[in-house]
N, C-alpha and C. Protein backbone atom coordinates (compact mmCIF):
# COMPACT_ATOMS: atom_id res chain seq x y z
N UNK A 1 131.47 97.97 93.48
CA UNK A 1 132.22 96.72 93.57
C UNK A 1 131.53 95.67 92.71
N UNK A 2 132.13 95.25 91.87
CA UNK A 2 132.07 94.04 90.57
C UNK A 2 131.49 92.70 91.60
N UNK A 3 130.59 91.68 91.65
CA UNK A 3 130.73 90.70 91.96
C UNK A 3 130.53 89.31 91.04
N UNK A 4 132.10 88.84 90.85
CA UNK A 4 131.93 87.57 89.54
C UNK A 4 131.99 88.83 88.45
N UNK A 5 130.76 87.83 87.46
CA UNK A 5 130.51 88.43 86.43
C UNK A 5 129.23 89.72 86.52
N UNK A 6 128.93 89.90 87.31
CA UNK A 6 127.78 90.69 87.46
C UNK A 6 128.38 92.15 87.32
N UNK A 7 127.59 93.09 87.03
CA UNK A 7 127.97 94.62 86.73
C UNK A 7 127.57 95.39 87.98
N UNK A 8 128.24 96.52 88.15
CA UNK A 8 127.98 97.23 89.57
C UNK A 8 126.93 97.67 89.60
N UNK A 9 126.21 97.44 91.04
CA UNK A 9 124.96 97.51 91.10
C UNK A 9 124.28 96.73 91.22
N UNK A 10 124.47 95.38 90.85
CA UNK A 10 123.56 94.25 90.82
C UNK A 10 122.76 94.12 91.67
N UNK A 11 123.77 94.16 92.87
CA UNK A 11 123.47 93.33 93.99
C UNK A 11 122.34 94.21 94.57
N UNK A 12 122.54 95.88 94.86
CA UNK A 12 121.27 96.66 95.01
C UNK A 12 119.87 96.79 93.81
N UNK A 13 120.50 96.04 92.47
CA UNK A 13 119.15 96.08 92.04
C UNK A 13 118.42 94.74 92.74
N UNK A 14 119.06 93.78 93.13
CA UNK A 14 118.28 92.64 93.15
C UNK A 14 117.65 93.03 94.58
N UNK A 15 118.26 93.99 95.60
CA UNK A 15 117.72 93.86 96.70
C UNK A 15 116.00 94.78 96.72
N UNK A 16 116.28 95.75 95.81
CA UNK A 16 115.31 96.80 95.25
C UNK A 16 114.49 95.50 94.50
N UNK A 17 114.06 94.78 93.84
CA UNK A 17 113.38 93.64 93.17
C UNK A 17 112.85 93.29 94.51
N UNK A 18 113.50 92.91 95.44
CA UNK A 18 113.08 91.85 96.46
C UNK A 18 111.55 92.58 97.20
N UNK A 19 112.64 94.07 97.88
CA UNK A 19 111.50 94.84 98.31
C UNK A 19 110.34 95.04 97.38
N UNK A 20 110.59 95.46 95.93
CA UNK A 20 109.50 95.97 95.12
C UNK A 20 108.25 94.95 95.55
N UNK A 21 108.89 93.68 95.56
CA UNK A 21 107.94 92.26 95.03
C UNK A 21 107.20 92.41 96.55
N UNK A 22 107.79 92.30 97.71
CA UNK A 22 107.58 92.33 99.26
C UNK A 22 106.20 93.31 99.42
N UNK A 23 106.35 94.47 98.96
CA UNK A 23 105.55 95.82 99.08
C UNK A 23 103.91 95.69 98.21
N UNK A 24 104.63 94.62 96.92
CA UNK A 24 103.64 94.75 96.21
C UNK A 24 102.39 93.33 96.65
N UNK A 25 103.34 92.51 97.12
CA UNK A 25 101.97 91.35 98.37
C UNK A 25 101.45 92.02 99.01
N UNK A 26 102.08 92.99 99.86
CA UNK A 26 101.51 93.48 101.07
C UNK A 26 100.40 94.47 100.79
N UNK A 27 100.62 94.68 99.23
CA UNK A 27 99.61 95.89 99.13
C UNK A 27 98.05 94.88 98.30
N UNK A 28 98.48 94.01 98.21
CA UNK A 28 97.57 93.35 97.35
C UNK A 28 96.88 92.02 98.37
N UNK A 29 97.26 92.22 99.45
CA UNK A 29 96.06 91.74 100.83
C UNK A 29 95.37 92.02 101.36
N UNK A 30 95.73 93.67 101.52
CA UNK A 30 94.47 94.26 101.73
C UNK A 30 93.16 94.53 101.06
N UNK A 31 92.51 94.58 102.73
CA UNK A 31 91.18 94.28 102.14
C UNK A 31 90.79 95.72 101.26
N UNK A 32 89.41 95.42 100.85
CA UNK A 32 89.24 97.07 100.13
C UNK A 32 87.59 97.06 100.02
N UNK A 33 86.76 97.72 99.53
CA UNK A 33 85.58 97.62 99.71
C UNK A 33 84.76 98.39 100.47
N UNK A 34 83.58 98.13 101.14
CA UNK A 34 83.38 98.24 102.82
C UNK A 34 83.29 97.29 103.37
N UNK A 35 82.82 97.83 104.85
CA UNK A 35 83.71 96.84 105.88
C UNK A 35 82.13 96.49 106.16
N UNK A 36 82.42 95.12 106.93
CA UNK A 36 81.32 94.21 107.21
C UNK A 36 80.85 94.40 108.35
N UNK A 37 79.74 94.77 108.68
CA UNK A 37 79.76 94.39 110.25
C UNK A 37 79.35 93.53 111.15
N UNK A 38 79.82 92.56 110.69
CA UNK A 38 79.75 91.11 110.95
C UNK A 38 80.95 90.15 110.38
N UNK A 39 81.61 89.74 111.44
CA UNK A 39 82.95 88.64 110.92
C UNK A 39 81.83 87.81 109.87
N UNK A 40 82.95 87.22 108.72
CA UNK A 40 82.50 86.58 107.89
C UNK A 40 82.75 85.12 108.32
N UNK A 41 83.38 85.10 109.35
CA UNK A 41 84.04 83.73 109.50
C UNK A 41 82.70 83.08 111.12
N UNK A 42 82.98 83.67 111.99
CA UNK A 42 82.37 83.70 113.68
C UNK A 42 81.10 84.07 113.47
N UNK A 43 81.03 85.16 112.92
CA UNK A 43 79.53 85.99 112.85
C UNK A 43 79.17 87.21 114.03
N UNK A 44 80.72 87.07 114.30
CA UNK A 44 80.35 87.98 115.61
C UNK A 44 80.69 89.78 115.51
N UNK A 45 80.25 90.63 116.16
CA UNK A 45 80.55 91.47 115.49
C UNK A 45 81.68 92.32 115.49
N UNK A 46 81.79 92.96 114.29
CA UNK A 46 83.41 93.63 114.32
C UNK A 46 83.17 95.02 115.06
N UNK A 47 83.93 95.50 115.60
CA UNK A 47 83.65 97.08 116.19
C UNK A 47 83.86 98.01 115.29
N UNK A 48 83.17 99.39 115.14
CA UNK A 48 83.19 100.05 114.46
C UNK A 48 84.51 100.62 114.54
N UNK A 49 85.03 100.81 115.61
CA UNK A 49 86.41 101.37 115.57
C UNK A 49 87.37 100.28 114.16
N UNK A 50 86.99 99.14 114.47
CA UNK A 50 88.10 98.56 113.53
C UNK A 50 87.36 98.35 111.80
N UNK A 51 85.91 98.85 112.01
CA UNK A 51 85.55 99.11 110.35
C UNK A 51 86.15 100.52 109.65
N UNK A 52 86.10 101.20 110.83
CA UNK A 52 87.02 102.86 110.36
C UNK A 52 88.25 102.76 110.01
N UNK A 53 88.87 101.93 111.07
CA UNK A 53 90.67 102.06 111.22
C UNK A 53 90.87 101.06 109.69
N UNK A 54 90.42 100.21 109.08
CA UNK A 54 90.46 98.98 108.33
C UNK A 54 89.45 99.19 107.52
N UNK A 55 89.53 99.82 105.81
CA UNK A 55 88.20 99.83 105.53
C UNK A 55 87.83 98.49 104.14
N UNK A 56 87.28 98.08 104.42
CA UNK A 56 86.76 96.72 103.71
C UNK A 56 87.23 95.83 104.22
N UNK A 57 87.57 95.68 106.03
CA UNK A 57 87.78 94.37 106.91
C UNK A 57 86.50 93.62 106.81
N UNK A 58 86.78 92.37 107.02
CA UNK A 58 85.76 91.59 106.62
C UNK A 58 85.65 90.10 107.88
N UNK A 59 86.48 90.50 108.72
CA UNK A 59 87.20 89.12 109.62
C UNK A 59 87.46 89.98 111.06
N UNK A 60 87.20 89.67 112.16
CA UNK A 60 86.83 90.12 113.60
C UNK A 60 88.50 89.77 113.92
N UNK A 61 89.24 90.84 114.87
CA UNK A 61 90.35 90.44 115.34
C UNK A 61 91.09 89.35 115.62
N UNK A 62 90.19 88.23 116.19
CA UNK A 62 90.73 87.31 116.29
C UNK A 62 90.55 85.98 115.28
N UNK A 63 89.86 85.93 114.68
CA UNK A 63 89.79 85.55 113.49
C UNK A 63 90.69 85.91 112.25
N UNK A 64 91.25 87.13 112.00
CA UNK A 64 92.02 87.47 111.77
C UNK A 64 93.41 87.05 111.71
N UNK A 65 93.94 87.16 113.42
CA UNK A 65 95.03 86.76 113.55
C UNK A 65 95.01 85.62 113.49
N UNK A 66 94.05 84.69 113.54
CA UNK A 66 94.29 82.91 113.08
C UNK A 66 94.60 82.56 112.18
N UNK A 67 93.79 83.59 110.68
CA UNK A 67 94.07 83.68 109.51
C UNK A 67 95.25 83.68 109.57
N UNK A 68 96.53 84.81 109.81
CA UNK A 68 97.82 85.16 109.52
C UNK A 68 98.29 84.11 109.84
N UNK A 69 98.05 83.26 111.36
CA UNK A 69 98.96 82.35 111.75
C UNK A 69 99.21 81.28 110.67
N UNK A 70 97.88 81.09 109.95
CA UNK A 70 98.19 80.43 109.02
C UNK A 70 98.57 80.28 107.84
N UNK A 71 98.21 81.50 107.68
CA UNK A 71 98.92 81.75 105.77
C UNK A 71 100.82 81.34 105.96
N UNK A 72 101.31 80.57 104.87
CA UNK A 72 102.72 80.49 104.76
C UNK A 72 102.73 81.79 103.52
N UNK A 73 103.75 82.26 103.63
CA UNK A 73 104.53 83.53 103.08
C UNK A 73 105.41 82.91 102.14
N UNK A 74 104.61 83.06 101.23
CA UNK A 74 106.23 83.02 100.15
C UNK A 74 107.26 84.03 99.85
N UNK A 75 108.57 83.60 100.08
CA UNK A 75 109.57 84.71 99.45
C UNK A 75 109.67 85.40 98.02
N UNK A 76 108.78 84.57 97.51
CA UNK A 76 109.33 84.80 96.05
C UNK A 76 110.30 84.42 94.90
N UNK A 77 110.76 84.55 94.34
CA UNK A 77 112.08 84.67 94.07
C UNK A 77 113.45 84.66 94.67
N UNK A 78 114.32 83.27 94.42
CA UNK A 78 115.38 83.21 94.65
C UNK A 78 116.45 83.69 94.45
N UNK A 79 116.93 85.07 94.26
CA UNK A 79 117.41 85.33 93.48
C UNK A 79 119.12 85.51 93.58
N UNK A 80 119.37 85.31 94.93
CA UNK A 80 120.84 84.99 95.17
C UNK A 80 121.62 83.64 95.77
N UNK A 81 120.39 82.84 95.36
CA UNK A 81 120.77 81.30 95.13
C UNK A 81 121.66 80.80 94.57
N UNK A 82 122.00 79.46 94.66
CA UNK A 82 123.44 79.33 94.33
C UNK A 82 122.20 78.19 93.33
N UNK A 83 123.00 77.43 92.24
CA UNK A 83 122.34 76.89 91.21
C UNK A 83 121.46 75.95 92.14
N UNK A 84 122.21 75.07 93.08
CA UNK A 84 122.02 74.14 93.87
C UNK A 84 120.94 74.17 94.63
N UNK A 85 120.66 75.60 95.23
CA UNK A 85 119.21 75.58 96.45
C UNK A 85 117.89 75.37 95.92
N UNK A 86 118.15 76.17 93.94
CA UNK A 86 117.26 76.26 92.99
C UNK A 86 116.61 74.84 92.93
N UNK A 87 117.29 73.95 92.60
CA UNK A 87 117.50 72.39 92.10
C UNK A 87 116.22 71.92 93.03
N UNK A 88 116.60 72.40 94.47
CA UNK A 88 115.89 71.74 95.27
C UNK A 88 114.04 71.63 95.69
């Protein structure tokens, strides 16, 4: 199915772009290295279970999840924006 001027397919390439871009943050947060055994943040220590399960963690569970709470997530790319949302 044609949408506008766009050629068939579009609309699944742009959704395939979205994921590609999605997959490729997610892979580029993790940590890598070895793992610390000692939060870098608290100083307290990380358990070995989560230096195995996680390797080059560097941040104690809950430290961690404070981190996430705070990072804002960008989407990326707008890419089925109307000219107008762009503008903004």
């Amino acid at each position: 199915m044609a949408v506008g001027w766009a050629r068939d397919g579009a609309v699944q390439d742009q959704i395939d772009a979205s994921v590609k871009d999605s997959v490729n943050l997610a892979r580029s947060l993790l940590p890598r290295g070895e793992s610390l055994t000692h939060c870098m943040e608290c100083e307290n220590k990380i358990p070995e279970a989560r230096r195995k399960a996680i390797p080059g963690v560097c941040l104690c569970v809950d430290c961690q999840s404070e981190r996430e709470k705070q990072q804002t997530q960008s989407a990326g790319y707008n890419r089925r924006g109307s000219k107008d949302s762009q503008l903004k």
